[in-house]
Protein backbone atom coordinates (compact mmCIF):
# COMPACT_ATOMS: atom_id res chain seq x y z
CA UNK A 1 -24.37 8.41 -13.76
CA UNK A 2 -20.88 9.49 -14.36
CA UNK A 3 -18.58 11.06 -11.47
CA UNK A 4 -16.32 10.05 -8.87
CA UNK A 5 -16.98 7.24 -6.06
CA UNK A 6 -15.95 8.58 -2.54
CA UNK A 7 -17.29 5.89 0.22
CA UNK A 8 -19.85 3.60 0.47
CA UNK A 9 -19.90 2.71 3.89
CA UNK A 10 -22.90 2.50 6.07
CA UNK A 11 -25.45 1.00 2.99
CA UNK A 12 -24.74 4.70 1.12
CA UNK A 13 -22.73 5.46 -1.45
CA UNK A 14 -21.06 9.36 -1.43
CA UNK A 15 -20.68 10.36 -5.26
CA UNK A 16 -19.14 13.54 -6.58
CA UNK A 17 -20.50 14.83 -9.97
CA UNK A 18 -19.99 17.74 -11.67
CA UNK A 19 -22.00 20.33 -11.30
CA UNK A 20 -23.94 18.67 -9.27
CA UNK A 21 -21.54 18.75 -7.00
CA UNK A 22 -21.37 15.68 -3.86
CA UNK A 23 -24.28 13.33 -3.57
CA UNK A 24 -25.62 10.65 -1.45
CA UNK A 25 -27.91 7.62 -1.92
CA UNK A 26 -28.47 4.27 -0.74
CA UNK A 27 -26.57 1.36 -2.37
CA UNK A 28 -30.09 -1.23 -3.11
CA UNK A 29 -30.39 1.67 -6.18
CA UNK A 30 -26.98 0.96 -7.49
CA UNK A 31 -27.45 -1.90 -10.26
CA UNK A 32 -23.28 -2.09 -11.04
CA UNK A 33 -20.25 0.40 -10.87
CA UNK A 34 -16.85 0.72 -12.91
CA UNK A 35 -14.04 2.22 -11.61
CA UNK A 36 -10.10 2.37 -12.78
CA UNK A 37 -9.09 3.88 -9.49
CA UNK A 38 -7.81 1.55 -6.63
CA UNK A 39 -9.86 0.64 -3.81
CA UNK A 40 -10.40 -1.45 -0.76
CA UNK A 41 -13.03 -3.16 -0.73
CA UNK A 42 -14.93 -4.72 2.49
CA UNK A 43 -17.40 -7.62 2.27
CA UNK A 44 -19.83 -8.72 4.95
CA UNK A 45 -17.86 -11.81 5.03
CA UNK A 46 -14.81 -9.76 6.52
CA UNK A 47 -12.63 -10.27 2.98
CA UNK A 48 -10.81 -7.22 1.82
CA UNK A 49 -9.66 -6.83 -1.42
CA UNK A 50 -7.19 -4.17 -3.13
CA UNK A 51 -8.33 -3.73 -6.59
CA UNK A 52 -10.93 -1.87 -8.88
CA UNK A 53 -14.48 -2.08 -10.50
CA UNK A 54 -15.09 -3.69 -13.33
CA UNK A 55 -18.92 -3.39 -14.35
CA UNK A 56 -21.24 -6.68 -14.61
CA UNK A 57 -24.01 -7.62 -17.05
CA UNK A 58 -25.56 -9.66 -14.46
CA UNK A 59 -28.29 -7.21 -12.21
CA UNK A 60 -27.02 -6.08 -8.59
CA UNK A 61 -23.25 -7.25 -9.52
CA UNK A 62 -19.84 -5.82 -9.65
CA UNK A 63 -16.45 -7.52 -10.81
CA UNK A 64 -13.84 -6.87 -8.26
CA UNK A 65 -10.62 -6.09 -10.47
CA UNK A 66 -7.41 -7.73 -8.33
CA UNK A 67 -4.01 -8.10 -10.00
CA UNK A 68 -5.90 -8.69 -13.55
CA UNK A 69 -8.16 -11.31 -12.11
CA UNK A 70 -11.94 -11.05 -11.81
CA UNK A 71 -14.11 -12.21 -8.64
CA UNK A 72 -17.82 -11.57 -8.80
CA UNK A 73 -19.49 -10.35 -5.83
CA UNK A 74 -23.04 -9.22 -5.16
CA UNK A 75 -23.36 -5.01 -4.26
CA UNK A 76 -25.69 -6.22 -1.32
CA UNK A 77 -22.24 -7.90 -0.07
CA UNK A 78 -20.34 -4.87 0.02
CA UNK A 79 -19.89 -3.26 3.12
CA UNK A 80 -17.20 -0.64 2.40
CA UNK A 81 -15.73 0.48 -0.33
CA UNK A 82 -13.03 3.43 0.10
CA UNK A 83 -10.45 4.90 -2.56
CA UNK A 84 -6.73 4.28 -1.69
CA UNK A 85 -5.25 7.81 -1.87
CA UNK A 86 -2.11 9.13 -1.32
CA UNK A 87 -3.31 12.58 0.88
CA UNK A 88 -3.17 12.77 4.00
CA UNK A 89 -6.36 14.84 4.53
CA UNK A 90 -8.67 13.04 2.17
CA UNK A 91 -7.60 9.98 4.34
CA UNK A 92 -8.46 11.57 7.67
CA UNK A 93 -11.95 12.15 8.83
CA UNK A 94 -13.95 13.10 12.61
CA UNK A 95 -16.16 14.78 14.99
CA UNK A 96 -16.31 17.29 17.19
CA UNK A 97 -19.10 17.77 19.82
CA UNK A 98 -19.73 20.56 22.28
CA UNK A 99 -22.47 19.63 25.01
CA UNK A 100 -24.04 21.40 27.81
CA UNK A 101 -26.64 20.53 30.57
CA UNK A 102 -27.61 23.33 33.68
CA UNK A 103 -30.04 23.25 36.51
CA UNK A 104 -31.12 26.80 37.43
CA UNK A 105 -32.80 25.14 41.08
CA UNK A 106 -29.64 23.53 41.89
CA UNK A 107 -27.22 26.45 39.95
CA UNK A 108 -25.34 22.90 38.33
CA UNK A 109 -23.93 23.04 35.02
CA UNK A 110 -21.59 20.73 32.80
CA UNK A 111 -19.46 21.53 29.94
CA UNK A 112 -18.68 18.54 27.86
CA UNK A 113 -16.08 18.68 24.97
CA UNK A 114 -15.33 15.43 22.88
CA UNK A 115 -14.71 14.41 19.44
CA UNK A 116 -12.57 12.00 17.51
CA UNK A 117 -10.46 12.11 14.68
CA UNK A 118 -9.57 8.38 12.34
CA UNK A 119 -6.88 7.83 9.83
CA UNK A 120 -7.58 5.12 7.68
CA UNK A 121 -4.52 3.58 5.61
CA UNK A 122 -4.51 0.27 3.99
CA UNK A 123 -5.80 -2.71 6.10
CA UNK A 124 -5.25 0.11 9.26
CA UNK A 125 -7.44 2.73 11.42
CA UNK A 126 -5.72 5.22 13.56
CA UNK A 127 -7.82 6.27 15.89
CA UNK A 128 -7.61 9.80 18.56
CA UNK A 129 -10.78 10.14 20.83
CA UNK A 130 -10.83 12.76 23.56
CA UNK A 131 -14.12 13.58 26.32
CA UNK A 132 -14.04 16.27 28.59
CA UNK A 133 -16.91 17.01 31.45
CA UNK A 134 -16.70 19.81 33.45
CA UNK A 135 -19.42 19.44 36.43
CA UNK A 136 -19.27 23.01 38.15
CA UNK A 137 -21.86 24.80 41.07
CA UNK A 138 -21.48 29.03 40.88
CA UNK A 139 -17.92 29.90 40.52
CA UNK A 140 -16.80 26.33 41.75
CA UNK A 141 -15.63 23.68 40.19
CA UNK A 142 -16.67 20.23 41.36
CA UNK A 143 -16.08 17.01 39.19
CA UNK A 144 -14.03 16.39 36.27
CA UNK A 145 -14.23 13.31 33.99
CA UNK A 146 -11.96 13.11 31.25
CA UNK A 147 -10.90 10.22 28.74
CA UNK A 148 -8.09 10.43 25.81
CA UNK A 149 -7.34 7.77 23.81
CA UNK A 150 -5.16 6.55 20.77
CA UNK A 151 -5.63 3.29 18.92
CA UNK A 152 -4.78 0.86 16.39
CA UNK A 153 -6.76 -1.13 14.97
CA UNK A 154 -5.13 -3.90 11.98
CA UNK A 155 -7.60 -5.84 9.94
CA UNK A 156 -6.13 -9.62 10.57
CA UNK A 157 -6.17 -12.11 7.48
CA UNK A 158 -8.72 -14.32 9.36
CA UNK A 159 -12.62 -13.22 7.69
CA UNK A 160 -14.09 -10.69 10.52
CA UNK A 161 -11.16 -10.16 12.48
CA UNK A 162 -9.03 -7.41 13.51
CA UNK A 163 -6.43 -6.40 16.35
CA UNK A 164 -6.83 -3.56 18.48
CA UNK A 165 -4.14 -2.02 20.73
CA UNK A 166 -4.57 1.44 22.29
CA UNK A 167 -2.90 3.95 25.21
CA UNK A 168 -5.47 5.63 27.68
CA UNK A 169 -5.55 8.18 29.45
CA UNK A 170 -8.53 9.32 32.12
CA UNK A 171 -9.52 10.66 35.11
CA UNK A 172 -12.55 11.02 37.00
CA UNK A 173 -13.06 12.86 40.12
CA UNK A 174 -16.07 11.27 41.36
CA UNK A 175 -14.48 7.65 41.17
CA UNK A 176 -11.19 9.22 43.24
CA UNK A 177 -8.97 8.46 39.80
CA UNK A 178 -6.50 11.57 39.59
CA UNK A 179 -4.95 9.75 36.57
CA UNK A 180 -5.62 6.78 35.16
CA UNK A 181 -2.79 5.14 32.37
CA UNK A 182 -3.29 2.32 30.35
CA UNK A 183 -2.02 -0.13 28.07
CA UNK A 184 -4.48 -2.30 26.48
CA UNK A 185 -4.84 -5.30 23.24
CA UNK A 186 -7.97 -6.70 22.54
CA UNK A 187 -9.16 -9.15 19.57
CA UNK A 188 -12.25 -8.19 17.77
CA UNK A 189 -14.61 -9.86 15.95
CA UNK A 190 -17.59 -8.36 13.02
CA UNK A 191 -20.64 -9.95 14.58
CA UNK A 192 -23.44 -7.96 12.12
CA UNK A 193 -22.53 -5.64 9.54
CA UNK A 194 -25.02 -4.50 7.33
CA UNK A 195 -26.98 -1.36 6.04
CA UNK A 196 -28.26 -0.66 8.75
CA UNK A 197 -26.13 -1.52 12.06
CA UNK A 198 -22.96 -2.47 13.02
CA UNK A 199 -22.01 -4.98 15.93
CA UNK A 200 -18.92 -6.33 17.29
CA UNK A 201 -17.72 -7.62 20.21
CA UNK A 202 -14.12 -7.62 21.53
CA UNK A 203 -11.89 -9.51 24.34
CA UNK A 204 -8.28 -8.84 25.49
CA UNK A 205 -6.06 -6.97 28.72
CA UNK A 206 -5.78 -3.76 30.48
CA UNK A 207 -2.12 -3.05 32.19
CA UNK A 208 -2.92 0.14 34.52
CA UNK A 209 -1.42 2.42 36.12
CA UNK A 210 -3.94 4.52 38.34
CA UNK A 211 -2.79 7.18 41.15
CA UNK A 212 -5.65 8.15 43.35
CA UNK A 213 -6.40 11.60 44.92
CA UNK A 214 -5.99 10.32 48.45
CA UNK A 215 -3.48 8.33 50.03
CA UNK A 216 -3.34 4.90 49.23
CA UNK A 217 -0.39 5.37 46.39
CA UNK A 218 0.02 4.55 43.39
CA UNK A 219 -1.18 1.03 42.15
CA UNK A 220 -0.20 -1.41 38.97
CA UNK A 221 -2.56 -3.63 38.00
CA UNK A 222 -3.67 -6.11 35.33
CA UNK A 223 -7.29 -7.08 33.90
CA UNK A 224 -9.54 -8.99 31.61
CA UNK A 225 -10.80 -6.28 28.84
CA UNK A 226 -14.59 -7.35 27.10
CA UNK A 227 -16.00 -4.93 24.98
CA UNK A 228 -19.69 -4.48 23.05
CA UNK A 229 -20.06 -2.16 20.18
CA UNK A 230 -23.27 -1.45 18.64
CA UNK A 231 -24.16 1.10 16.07
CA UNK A 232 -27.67 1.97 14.27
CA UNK A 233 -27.88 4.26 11.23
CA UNK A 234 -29.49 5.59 8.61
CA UNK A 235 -27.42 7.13 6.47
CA UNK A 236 -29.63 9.26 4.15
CA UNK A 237 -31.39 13.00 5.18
CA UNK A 238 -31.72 13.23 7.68
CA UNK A 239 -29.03 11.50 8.82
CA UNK A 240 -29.62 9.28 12.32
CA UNK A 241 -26.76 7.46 14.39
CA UNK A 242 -27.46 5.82 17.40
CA UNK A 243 -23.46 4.65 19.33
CA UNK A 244 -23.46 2.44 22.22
CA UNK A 245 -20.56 0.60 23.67
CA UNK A 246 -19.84 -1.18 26.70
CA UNK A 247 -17.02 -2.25 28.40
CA UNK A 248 -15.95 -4.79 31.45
CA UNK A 249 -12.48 -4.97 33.13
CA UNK A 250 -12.49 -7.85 35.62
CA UNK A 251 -9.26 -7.26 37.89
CA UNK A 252 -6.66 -10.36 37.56
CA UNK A 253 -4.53 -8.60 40.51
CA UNK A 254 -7.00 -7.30 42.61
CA UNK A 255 -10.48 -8.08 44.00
CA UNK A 256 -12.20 -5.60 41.99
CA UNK A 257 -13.80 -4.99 38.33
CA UNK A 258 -15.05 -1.59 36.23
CA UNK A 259 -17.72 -1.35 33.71
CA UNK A 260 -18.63 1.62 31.35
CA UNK A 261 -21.53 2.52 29.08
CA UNK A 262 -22.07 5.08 26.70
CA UNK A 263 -25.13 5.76 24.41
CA UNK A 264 -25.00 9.11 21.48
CA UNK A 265 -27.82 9.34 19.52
CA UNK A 266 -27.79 11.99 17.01
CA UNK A 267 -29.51 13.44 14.08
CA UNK A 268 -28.62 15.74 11.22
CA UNK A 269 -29.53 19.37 11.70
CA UNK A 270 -29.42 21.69 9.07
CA UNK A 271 -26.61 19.77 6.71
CA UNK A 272 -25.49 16.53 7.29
CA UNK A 273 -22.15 17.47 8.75
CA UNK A 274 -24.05 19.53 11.98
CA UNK A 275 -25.70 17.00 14.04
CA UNK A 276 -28.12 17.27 17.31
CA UNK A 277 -28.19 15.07 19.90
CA UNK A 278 -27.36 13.65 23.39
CA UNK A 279 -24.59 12.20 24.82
CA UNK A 280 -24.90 9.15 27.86
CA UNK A 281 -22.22 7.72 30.13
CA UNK A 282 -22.37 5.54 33.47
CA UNK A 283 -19.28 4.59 34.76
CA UNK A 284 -19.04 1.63 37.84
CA UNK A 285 -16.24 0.49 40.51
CA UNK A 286 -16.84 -1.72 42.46
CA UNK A 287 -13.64 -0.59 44.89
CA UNK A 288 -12.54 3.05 44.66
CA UNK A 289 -10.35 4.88 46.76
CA UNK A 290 -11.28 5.55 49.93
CA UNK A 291 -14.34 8.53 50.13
CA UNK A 292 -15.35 8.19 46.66
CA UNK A 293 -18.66 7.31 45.05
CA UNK A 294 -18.79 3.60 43.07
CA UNK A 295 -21.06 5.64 40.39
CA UNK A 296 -20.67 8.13 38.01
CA UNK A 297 -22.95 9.17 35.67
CA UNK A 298 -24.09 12.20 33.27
CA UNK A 299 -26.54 13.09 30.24
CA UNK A 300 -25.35 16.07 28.00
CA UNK A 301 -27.28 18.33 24.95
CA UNK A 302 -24.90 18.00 22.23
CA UNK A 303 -23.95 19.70 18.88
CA UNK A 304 -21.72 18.08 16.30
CA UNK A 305 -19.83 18.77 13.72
CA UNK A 306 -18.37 16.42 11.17
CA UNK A 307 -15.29 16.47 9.15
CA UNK A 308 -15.40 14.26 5.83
């Protein structure tokens, strides 16, 4: 097959041919590729190299091209493989989502908007993530839960590792947070990357700034930040994701701690960029301002569309 190599991430490799237009299928058919154009290239064993594709006689091989030196890896090894461009488009890529859930016995409705938009430049993602839920009764407007985000993450030289600093911003009505801000670093580490899922795990700090909607004032406060990541794919039609993440802040200033999980499965619907599916989150504190709840939770329908 001759044509252009735009991703393989995720076991699947996207290839654009003419005439045929864009294509996907899963890298275990691939038996070796050739390239001239610069990539980076990401092995399971957290390496990353800068260089192009030289093709192998040897079945299920590629030669990784680096500075006019030649390392040979298996394909089952690669993990990524993404083209170093100079456009700022073709290097940006995201989601939107647009969710809705309503009781007609209890006249309860949410509106949820969220989506997230990465930039990916050489050995760095820049991340923007925004969710919005709207809980309203009738004409009245009850709860609010929102969460924006940007991050940072830096691939470190150490196999597996990156760096990941971020600002947040949030606010959640049920909780008695009228605005959350915070500063946080964390160290993660690639625990299982293959065709199929994705897991890391992450450790680091949270510096906050949170002013309630009662009295109590404004607090500044420092804790421990652990983090899970899981995600379950299959990248072919239809496509199926499956994101989970949780999160822990043990207070090192306070007697207190938060926790957070979130769950989105989705499936393609129609194309693969329109997706179907549900989003999850259940949010814990163990000592919120005074009158509000120590739970929040919420389950919404949602549609999704993807950009690159």
């Amino acid at each position: 097959m001759t044509g252009e190599i735009k991703k393989l991430a995720y076991g699947v490799i996207t290839w654009s041919m003419d005439g045929m237009g864009t294509i996907s299928f899963e890298e275990i058919k691939v038996n070796t590729m050739i390239s001239k154009k610069r990539f980076e290239i990401k092995l399971k064993t957290g390496d990353v190299f800068f260089g192009s594709l030289g093709a192998s006689t040897i079945e299920r091989t590629v030669n990784l091209i680096v500075e006019d030196k030649q390392e040979l890896v298996n394909i089952e090894d690669i993990v990524e493989i993404y083209p170093i461009k100079k456009s700022f488009w073709v290097r940006l890529s995201g989601n939107f989502s647009l969710g809705f859930n309503f009781s007609k016995g209890s006249d309860v409705g949410t509106l949820a908007f969220s989506g997230n938009l990465d930039y990916r430049i050489s050995k760095n993602y820049f991340y923007l993530d925004w969710d919005d839920n709207i809980t309203y009764q009738g004409d009245t407007l009850n709860t609010t839960k929102a969460d924006v985000s940007i991050s940072w993450e830096h691939f470190l030289k150490k196999k597996g590792w990156s760096s990941l600093t971020g600002i947040e911003l949030s606010q959640n009505s049920s909780l008695g947070t009228k605005l959350r801000l915070g500063l946080t670093g964390n160290v993660l580490r690639d625990i299982i990357y293959n065709d199929w899922n994705r897991f890391n795990v992450g450790a680091g700090l949270s510096i906050t700034q949170e002013t309630p909607y009662d009295d109590s004032g404004v607090s500044n406060d420092l804790a421990g930040l652990f983090l899970i990541n899981w995600k379950v794919y299959k990248m072919t039609s239809p496509k199926i994701t499956v994101n989970s993440n949780i999160t822990f802040l043990p207070y090192l200033t306070d007697d207190r701690y938060r926790a957070n999980f979130n769950l989105n499965p989705q499936v393609s619907l129609i194309s693969d960029d329109f997706k179907i599916g549900f989003s999850f989150y259940y949010s814990y504190d163990s000592n919120p301002s005074s009158d509000a709840a120590n739970v929040d939770h919420g389950i919404n329908l949602q549609f999704t569309y993807s950009l690159h």
